[in-house]
N, C-alpha and C. Protein backbone atom coordinates (compact mmCIF):
# COMPACT_ATOMS: atom_id res chain seq x y z
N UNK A 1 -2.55 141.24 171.47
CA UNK A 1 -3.49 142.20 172.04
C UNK A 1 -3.84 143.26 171.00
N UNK A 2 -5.30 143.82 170.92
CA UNK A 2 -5.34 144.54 169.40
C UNK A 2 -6.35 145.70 170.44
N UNK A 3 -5.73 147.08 170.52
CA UNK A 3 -5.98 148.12 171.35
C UNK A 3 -7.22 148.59 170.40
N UNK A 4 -8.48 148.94 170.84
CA UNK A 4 -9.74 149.14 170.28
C UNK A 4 -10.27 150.65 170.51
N UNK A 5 -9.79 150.81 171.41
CA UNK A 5 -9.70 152.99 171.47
C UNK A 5 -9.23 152.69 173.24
N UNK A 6 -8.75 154.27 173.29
CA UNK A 6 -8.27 154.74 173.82
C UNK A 6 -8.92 156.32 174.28
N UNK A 7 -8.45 156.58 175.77
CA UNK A 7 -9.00 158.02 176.26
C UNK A 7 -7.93 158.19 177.21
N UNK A 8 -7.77 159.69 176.96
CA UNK A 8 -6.74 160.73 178.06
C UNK A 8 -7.70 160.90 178.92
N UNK A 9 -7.31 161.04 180.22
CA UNK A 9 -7.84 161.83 181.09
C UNK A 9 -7.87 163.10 181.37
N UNK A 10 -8.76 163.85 181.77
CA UNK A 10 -9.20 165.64 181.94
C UNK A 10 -7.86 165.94 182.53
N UNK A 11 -7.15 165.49 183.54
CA UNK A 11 -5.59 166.03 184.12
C UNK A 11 -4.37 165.22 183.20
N UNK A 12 -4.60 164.94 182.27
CA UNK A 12 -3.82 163.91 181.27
C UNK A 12 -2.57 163.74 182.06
N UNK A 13 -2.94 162.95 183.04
CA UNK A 13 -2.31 161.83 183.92
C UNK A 13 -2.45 160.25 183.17
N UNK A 14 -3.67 159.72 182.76
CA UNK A 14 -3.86 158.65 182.59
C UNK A 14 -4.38 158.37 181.03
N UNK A 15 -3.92 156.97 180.71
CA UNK A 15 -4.51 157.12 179.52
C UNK A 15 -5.44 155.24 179.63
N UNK A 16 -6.59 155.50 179.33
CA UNK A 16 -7.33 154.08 179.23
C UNK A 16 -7.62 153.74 178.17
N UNK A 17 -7.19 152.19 178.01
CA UNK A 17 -7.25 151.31 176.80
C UNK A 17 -8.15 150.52 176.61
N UNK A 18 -9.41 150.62 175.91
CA UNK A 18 -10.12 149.08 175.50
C UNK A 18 -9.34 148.08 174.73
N UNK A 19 -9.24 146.72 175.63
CA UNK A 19 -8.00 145.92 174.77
C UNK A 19 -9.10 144.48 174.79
N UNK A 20 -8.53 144.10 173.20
CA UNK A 20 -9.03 142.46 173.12
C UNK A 20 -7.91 141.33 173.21
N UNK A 21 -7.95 140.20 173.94
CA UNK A 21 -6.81 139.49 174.12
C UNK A 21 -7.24 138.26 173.71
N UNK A 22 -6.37 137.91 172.46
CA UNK A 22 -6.63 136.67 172.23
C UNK A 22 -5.58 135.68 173.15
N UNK A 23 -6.10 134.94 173.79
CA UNK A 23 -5.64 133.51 174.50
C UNK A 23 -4.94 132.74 173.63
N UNK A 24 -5.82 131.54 173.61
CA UNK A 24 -5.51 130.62 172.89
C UNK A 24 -6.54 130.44 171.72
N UNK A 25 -5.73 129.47 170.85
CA UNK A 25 -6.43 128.74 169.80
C UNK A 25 -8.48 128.92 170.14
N UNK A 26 -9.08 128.14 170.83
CA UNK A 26 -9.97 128.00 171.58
C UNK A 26 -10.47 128.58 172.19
N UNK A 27 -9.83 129.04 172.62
CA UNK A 27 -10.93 129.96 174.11
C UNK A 27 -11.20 131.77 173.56
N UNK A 28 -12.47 132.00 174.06
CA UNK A 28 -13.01 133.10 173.95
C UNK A 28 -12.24 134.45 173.93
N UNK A 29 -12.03 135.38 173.33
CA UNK A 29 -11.28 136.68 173.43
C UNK A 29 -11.74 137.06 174.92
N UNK A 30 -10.73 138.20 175.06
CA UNK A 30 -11.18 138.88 176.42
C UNK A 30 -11.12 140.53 176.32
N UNK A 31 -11.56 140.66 177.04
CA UNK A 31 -11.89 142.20 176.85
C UNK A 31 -11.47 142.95 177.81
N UNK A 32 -10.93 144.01 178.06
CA UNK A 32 -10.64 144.69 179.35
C UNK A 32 -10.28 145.81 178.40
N UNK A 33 -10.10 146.73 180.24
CA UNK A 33 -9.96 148.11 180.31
C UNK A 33 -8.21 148.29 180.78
N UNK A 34 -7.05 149.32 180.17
CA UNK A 34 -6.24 148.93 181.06
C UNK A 34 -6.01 149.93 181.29
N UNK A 35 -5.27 150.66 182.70
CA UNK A 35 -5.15 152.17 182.57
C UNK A 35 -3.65 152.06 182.98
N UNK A 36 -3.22 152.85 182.28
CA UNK A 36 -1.74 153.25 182.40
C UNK A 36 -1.52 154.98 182.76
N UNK A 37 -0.25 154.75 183.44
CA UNK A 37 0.47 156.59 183.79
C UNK A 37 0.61 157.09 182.50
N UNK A 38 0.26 158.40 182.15
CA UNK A 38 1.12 158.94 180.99
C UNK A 38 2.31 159.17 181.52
N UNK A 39 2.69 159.43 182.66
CA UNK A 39 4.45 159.48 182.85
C UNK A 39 4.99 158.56 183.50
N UNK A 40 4.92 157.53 183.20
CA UNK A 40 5.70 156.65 183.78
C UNK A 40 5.42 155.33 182.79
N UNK A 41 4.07 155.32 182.03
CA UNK A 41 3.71 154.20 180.77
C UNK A 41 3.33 152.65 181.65
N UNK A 42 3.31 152.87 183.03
CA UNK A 42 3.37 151.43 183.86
C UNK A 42 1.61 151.19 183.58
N UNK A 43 1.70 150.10 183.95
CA UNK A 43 -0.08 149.46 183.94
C UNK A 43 -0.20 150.08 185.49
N UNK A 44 -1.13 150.57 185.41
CA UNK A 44 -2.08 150.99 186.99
C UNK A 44 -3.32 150.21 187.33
N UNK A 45 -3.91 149.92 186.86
CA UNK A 45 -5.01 148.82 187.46
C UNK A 45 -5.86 148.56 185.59
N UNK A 46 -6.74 147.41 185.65
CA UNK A 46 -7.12 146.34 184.39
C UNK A 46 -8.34 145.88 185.16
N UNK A 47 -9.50 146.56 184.53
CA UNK A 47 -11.02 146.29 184.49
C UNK A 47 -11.84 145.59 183.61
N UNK A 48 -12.39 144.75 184.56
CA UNK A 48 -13.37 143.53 183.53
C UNK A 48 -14.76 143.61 184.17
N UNK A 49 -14.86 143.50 183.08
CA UNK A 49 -17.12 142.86 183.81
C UNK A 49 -17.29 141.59 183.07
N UNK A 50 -17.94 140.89 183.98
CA UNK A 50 -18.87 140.14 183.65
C UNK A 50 -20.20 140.16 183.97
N UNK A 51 -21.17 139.32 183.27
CA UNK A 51 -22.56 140.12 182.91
C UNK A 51 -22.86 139.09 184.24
N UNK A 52 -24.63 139.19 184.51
CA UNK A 52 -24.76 138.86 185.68
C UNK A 52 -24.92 137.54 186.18
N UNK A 53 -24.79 136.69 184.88
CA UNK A 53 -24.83 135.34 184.64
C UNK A 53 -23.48 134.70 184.38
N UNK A 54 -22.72 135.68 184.95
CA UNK A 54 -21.19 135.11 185.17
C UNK A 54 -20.52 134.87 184.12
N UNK A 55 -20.93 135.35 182.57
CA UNK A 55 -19.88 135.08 181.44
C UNK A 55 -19.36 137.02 180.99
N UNK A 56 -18.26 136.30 180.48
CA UNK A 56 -17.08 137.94 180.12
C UNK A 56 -18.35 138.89 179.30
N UNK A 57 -18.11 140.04 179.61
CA UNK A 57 -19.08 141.01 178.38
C UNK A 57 -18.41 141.04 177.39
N UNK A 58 -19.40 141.20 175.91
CA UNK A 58 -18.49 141.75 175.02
C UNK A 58 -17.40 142.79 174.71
N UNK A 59 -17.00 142.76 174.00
CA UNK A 59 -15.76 143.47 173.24
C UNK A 59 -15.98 144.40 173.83
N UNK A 60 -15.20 145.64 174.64
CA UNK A 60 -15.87 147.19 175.29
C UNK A 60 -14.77 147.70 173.65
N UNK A 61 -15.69 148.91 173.65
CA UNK A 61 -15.89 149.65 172.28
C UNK A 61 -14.99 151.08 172.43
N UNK A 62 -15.51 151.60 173.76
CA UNK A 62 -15.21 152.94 174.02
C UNK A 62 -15.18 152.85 175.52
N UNK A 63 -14.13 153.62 175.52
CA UNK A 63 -13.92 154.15 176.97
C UNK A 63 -13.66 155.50 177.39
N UNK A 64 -14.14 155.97 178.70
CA UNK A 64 -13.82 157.46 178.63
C UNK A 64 -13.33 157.78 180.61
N UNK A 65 -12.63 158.90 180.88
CA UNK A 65 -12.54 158.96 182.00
C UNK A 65 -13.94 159.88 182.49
N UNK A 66 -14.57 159.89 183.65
CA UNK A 66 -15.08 161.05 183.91
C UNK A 66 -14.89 162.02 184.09
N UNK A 67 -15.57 163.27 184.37
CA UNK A 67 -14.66 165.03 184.54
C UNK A 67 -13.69 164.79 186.13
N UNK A 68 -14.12 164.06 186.89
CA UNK A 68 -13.54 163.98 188.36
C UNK A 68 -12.21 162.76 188.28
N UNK A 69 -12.12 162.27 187.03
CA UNK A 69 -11.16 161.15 186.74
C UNK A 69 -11.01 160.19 187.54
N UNK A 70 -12.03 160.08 188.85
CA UNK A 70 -12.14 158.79 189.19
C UNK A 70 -12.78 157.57 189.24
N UNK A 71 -13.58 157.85 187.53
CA UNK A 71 -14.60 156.96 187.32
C UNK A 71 -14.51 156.82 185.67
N UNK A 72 -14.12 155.63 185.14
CA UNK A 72 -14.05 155.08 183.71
C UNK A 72 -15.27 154.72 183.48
N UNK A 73 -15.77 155.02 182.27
CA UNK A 73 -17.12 154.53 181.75
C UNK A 73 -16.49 153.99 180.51
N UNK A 74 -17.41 152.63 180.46
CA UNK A 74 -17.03 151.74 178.78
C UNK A 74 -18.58 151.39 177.87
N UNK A 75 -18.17 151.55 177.00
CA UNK A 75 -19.21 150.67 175.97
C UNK A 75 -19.12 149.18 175.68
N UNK A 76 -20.32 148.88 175.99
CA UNK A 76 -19.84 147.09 175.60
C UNK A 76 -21.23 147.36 174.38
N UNK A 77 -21.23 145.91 173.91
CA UNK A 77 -22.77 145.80 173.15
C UNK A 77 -23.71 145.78 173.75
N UNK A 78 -24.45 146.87 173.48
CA UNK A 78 -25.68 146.94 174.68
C UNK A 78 -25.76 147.56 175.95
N UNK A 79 -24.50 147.68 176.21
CA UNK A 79 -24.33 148.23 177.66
C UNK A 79 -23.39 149.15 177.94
N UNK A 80 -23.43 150.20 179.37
CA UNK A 80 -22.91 151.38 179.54
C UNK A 80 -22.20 150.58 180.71
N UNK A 81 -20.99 150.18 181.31
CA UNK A 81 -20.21 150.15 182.16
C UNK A 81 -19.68 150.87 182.81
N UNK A 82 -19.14 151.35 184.04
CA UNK A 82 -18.87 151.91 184.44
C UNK A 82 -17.95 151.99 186.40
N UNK A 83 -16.51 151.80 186.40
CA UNK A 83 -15.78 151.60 187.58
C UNK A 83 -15.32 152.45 188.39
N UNK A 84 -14.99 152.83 189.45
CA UNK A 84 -14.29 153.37 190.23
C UNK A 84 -13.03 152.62 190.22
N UNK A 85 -12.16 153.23 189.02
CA UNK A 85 -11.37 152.62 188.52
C UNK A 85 -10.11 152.50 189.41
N UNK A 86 -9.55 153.30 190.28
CA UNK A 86 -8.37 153.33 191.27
C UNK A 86 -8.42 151.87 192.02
N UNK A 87 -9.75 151.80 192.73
CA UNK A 87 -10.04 150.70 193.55
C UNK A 87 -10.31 149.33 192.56
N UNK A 88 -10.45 149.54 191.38
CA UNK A 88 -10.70 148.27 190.50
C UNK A 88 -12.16 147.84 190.93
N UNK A 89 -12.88 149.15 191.08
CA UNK A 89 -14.60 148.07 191.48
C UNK A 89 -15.58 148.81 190.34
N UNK A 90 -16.48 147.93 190.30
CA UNK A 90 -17.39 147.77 189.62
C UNK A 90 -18.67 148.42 190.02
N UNK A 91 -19.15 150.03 189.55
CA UNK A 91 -19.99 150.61 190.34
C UNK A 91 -21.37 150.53 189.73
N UNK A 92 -21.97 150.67 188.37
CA UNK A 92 -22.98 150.51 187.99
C UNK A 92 -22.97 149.64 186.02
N UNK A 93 -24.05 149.32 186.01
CA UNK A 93 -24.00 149.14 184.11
C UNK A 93 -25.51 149.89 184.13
N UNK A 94 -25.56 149.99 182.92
CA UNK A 94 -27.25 150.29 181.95
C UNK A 94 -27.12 149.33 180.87
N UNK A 95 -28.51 149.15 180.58
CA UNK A 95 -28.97 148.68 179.75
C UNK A 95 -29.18 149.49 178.18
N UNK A 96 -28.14 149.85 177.01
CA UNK A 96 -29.03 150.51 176.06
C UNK A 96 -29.51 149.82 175.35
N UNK A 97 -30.94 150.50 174.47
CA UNK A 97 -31.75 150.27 173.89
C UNK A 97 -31.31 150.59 172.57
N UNK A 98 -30.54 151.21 172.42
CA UNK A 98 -30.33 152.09 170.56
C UNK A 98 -28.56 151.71 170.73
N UNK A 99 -28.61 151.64 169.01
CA UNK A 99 -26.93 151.12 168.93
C UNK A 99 -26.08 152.20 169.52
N UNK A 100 -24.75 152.48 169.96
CA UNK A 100 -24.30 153.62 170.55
C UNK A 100 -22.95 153.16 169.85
N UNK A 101 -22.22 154.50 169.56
CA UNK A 101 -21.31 154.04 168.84
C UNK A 101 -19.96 154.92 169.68
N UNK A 102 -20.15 155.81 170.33
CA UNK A 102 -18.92 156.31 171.18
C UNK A 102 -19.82 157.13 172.86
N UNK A 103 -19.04 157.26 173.57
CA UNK A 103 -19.28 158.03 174.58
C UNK A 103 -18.24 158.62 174.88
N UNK A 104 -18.73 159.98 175.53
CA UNK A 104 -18.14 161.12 176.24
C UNK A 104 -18.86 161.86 177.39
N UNK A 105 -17.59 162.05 178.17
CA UNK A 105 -18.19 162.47 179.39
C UNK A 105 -18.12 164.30 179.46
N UNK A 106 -18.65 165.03 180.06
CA UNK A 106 -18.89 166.57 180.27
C UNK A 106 -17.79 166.85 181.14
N UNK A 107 -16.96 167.72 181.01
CA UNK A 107 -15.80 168.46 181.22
C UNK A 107 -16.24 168.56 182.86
N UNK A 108 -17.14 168.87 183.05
CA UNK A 108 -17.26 169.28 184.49
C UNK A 108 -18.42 168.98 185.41
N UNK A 109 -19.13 168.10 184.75
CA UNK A 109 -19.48 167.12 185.25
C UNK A 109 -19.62 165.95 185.92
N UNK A 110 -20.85 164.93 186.31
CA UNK A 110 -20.66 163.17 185.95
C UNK A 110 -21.24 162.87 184.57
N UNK A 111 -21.78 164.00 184.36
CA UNK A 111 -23.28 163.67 182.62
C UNK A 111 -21.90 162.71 181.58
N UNK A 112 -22.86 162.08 181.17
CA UNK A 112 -21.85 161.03 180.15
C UNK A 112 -22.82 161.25 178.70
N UNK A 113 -22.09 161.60 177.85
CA UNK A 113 -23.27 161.97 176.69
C UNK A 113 -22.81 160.71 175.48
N UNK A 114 -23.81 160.25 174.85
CA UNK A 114 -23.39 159.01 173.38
C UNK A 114 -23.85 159.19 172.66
N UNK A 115 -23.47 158.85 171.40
CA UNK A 115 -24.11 158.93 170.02
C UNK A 115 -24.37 157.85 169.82
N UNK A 116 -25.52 157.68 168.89
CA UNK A 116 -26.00 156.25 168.36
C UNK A 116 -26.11 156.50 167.44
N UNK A 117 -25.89 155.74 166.38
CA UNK A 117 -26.83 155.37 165.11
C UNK A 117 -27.84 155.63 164.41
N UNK A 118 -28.92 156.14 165.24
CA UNK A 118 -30.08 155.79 164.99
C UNK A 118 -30.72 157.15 164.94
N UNK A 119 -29.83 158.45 164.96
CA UNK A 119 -30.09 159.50 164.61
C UNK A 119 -30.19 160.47 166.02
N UNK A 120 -29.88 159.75 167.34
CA UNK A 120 -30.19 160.01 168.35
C UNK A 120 -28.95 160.61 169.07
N UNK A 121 -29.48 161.52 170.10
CA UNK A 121 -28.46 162.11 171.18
C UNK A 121 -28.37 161.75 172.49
N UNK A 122 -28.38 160.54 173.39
CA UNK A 122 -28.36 160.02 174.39
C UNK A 122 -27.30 160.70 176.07
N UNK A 123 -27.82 160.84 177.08
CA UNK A 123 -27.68 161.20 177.97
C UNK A 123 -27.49 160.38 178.81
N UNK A 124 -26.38 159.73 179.80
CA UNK A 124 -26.55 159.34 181.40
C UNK A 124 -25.90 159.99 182.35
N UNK A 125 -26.49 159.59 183.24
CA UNK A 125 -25.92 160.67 184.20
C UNK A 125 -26.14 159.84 185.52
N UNK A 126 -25.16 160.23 186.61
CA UNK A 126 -24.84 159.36 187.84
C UNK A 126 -25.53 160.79 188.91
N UNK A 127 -27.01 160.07 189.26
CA UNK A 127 -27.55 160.69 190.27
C UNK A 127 -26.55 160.72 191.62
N UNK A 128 -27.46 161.54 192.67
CA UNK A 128 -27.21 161.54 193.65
C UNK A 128 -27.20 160.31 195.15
N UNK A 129 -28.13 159.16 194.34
CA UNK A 129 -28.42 157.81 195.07
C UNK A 129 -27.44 157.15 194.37
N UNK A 130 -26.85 157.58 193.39
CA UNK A 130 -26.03 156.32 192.58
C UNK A 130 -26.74 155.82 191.34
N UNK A 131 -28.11 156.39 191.42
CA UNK A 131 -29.04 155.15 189.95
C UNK A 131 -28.27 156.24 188.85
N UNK A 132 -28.22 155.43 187.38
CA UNK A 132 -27.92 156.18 186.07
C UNK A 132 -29.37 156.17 185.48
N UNK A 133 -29.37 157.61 185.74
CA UNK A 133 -30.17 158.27 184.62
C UNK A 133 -30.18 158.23 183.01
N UNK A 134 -31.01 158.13 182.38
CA UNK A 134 -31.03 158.52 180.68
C UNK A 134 -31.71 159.28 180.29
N UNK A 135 -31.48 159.73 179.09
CA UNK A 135 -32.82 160.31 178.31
C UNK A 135 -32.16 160.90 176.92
N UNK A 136 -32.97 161.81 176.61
CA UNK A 136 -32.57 161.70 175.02
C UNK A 136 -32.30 163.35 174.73
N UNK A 137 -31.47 164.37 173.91
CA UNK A 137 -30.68 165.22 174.03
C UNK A 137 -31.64 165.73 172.84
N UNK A 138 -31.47 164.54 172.06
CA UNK A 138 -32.11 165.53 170.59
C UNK A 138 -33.37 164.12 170.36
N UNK A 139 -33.70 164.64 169.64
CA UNK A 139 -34.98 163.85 169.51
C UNK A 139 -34.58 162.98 168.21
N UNK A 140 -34.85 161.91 167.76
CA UNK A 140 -34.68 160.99 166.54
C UNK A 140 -36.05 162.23 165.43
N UNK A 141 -35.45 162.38 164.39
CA UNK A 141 -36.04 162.83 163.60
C UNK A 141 -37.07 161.85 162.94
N UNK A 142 -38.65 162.59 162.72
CA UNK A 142 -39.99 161.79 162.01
C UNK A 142 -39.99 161.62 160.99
N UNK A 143 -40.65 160.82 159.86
CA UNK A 143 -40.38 160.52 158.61
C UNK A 143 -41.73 161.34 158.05
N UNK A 144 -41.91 161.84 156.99
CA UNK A 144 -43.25 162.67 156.76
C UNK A 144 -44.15 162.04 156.52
């Protein structure tokens, strides 16, 4: 198992792991989320997605708790994940458009803020219907 990052939670109760698991010889890596007690070190519940065509998502990159700690958000390639992690369910994904290379969530918030690559400051945020919002924080700088 080769641990890919890691996040404390806002009451640093919990700590969540992006983990890759190699199987076997053959078969595809796997990817999950695992969350463990900080006082007690036990596994507490292990989150997976699969995309909507029924195969594993990629590698998740980053993981973070939310400010209310009952909602893990992950990075996969391309995509914003995101569980109601106690219950082990699966509450929304996004689609990104620009490479993203970490996320973090707002202290006292749901706002989930990412950095990309691409010079950009990215925003989501978990409305009041449930849809995730985006938009952009700082603007990608123009070339002259």
């Amino acid at each position: 198992t080769d641990v890919v990052h890691y996040s404390i939670s806002a009451n640093s109760k919990f700590v969540s792991m992006c983990e890759n698991l190699k199987p076997e010889k053959h078969s595809d890596p796997i990817s999950q989320i695992s969350v463990y007690s900080l006082s007690t070190l036990h596994l507490l519940k292990t989150l997976n997605h699969t995309t909507p065509n029924n195969h594993t998502s990629k590698p998740f990159s980053c993981s973070t708790f939310c400010a209310d700690n009952k909602m893990i958000a992950a990075l996969t390639d391309g995509q914003v994940v995101i569980w109601q992690w106690e219950r082990e369910k699966f509450f929304k994904s996004a689609s990104i458009s620009t490479h993203v290379s970490i996320i973090r969530a707002a202290p006292c918030s749901g706002l989930m803020l990412t950095g990309s690559g691409d010079g950009q400051l990215k925003y989501y945020a978990v409305s009041g219907d449930s849809t995730l919002k985006t938009g952009n924080l700082l603007q990608a700088a123009k070339e002259n």
